[in-house]
N, C-alpha and C. Protein backbone atom coordinates (compact mmCIF):
# COMPACT_ATOMS: atom_id res chain seq x y z
N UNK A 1 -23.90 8.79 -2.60
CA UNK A 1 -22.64 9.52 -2.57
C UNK A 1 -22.80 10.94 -3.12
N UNK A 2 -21.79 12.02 -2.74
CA UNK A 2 -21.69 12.74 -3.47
C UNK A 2 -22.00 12.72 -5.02
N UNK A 3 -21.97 14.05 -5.76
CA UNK A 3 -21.83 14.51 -7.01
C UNK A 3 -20.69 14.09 -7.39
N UNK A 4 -19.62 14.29 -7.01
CA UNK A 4 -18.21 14.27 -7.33
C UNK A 4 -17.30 12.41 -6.56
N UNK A 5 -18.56 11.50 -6.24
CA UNK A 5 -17.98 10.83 -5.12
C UNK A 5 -18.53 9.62 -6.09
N UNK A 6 -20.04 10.44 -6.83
CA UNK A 6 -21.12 9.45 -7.98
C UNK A 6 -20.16 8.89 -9.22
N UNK A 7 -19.70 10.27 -9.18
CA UNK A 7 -18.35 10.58 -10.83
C UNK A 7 -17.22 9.53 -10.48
N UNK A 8 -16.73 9.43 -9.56
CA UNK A 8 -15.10 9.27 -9.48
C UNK A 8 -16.02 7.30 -9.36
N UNK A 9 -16.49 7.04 -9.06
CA UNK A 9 -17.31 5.45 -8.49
C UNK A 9 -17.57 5.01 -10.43
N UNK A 10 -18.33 6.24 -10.98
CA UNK A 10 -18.77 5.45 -12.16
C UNK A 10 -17.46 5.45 -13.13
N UNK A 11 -16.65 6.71 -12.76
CA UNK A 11 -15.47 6.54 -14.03
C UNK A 11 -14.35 4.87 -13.36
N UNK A 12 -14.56 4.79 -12.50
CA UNK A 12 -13.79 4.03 -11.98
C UNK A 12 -14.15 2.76 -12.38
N UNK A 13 -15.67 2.28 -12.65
CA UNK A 13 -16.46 1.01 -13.02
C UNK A 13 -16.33 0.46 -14.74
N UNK A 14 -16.13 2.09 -15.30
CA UNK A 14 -16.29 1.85 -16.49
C UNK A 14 -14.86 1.82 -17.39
N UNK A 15 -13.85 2.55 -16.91
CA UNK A 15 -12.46 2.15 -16.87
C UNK A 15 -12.25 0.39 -16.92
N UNK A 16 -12.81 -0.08 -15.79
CA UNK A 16 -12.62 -1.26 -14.89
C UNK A 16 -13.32 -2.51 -16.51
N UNK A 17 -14.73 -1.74 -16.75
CA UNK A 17 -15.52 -2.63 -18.13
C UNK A 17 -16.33 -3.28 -16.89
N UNK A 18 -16.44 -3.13 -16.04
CA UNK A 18 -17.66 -3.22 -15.14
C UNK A 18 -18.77 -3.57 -15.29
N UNK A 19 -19.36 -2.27 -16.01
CA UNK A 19 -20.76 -1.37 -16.32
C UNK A 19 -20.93 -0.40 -15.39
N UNK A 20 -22.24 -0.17 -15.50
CA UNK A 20 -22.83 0.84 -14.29
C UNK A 20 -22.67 1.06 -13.05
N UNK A 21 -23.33 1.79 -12.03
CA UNK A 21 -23.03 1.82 -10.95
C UNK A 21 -24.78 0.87 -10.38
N UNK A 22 -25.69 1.37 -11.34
CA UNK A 22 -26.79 0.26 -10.80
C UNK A 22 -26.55 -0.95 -11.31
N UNK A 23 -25.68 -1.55 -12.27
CA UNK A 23 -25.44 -3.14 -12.64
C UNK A 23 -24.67 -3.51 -11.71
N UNK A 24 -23.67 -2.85 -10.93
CA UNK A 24 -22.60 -3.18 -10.37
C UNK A 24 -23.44 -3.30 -8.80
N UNK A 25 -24.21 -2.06 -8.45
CA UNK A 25 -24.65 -2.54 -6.89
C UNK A 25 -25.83 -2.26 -6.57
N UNK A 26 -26.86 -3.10 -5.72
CA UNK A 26 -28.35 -3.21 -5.96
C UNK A 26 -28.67 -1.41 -4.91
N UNK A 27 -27.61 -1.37 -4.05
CA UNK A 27 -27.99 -0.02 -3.30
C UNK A 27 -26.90 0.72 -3.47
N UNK A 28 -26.63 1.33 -2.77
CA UNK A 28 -24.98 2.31 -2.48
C UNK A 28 -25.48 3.15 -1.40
N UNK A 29 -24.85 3.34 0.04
CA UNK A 29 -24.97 4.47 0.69
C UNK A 29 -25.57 5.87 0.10
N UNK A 30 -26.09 6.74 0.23
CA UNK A 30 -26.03 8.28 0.16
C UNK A 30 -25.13 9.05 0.47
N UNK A 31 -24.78 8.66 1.94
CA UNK A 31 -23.65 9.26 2.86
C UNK A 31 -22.43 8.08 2.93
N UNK A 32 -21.57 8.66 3.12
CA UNK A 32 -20.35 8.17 3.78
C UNK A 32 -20.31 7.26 5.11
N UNK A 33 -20.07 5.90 5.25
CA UNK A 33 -20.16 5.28 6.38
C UNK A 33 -19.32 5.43 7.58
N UNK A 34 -17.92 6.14 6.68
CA UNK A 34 -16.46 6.13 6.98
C UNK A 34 -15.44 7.27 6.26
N UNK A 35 -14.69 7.69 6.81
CA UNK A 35 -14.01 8.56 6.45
C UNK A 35 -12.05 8.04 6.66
N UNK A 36 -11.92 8.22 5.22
CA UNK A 36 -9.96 7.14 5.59
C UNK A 36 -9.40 8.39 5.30
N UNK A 37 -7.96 8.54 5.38
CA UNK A 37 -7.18 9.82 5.60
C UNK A 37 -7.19 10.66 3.74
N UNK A 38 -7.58 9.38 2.86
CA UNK A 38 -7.30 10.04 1.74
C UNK A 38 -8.77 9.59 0.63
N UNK A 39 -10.00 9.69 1.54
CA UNK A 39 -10.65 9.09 0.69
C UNK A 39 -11.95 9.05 1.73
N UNK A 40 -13.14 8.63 1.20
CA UNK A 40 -14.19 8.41 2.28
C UNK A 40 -14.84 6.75 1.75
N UNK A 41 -15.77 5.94 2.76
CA UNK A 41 -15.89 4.92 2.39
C UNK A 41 -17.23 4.55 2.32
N UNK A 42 -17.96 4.12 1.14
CA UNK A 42 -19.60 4.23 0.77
C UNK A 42 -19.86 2.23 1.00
N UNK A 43 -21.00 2.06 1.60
CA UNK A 43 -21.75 1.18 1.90
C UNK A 43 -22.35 0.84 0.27
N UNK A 44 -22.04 -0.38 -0.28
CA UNK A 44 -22.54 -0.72 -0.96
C UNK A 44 -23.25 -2.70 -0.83
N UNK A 45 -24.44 -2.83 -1.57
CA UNK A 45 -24.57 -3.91 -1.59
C UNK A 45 -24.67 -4.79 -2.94
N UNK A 46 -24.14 -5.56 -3.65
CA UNK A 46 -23.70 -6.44 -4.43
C UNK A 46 -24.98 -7.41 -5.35
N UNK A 47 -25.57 -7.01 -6.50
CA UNK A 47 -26.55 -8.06 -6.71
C UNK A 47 -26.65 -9.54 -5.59
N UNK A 48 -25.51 -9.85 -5.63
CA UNK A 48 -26.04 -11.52 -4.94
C UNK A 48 -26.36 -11.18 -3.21
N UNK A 49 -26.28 -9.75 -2.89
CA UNK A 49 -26.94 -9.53 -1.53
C UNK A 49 -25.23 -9.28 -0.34
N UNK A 50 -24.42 -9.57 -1.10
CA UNK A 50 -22.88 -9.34 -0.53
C UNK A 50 -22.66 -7.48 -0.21
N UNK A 51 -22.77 -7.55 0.94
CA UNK A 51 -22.33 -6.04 1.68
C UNK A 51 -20.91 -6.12 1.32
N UNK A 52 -20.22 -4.55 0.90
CA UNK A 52 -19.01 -4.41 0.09
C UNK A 52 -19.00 -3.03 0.61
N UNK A 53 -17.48 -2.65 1.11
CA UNK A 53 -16.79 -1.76 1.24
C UNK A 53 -16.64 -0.88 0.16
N UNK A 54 -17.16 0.56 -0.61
CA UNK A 54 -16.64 1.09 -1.62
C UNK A 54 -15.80 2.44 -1.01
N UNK A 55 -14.68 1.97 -1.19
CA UNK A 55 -13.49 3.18 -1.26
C UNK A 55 -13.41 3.83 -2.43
N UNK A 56 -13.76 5.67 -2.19
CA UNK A 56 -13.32 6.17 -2.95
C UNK A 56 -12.60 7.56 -2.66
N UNK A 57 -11.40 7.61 -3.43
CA UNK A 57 -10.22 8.59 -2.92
C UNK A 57 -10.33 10.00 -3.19
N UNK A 58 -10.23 10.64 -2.53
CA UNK A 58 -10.44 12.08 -2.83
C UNK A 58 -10.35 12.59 -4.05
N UNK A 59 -10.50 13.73 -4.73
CA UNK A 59 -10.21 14.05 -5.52
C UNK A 59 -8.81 14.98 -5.73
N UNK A 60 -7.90 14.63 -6.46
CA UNK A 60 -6.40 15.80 -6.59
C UNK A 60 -5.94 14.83 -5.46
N UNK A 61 -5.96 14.16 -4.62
CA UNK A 61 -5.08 13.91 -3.20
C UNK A 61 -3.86 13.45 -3.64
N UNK A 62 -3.41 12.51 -4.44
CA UNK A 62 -1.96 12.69 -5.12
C UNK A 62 -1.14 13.94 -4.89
N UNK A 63 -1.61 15.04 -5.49
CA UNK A 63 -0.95 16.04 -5.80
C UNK A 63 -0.96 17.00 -4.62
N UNK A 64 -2.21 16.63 -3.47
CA UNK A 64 -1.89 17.77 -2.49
C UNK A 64 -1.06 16.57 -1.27
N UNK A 65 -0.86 15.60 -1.97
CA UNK A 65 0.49 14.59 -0.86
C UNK A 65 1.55 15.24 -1.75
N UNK A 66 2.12 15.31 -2.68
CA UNK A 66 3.33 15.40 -3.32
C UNK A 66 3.41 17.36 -2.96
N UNK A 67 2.52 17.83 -2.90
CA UNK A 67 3.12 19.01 -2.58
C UNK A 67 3.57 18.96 -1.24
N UNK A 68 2.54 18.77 -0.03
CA UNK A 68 3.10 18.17 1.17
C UNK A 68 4.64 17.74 1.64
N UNK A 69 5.03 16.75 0.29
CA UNK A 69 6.46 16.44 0.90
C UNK A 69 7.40 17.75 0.05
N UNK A 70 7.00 17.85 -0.70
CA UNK A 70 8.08 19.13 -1.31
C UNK A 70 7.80 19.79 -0.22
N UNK A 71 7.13 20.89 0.40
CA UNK A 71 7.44 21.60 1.53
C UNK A 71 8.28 20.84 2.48
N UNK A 72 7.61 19.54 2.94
CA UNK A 72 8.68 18.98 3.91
C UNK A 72 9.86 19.29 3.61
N UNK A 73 10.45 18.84 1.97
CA UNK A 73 12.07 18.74 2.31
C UNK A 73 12.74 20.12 1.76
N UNK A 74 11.73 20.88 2.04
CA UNK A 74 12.70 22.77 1.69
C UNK A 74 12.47 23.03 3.30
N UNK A 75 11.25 22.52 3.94
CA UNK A 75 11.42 22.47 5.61
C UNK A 75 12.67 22.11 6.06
N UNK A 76 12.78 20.77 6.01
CA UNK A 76 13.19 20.45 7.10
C UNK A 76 14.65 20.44 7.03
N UNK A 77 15.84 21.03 5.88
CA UNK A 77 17.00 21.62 6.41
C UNK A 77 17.08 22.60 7.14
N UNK A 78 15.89 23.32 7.18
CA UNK A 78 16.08 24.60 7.68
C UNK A 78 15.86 24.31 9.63
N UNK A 79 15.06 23.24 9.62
CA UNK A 79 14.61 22.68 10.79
C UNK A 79 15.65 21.98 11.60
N UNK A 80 16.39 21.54 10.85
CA UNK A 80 17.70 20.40 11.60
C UNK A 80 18.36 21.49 12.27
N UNK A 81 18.66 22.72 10.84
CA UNK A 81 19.60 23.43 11.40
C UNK A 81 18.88 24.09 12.82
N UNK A 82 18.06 24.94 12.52
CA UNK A 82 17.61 25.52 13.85
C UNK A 82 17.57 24.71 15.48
N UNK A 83 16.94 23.64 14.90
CA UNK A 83 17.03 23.10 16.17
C UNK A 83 18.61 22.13 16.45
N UNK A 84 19.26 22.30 16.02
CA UNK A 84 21.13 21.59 15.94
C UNK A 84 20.78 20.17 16.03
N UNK A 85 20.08 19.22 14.95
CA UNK A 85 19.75 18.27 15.08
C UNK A 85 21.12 17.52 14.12
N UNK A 86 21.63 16.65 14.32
CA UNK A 86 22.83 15.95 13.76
C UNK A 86 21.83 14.50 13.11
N UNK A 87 21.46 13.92 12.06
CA UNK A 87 20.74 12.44 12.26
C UNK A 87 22.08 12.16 11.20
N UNK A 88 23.33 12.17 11.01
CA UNK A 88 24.27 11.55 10.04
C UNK A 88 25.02 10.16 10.92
């Protein structure tokens, strides 16, 4: 994984009381297998040999969704009106 993809995987393990990221999985991708709208998804494999999905979420993406909808809703009165949309 990333630098920043290594970080967010180990703070996440050790939060969790986990351990490590090598106690926790015998490999881990390098690259990204997968890419989800808020996050990318790393190939990991499991001491007992169990292939495992590791999701990990962007970094800040909370906050660049919550700004997202604040623009939406200073948008979209201005949008109803222009286009004479009635939804009451």
């Amino acid at each position: 994984p990333t630098d920043v993809a290594k970080t967010i995987i180990s703070e996440e393990l050790r939060a969790a009381g986990k351990g490590s990221v090598q106690e926790v999985f015998t490999s881990l991708s390098s690259a990204p297998i997968a890419s989800a709208s808020i996050g990318q998804v790393y190939k990991g494999v499991l001491p007992d040999g169990t292939e495992v999905a590791v999701k990990v979420q962007r970094p800040d993406v909370v906050l660049d969704i919550a700004l997202d909808l604040y623009f939406c809703r200073i948008i979209a009165p201005v949008y109803k009106r222009v286009m004479k949309l009635n939804t009451d």
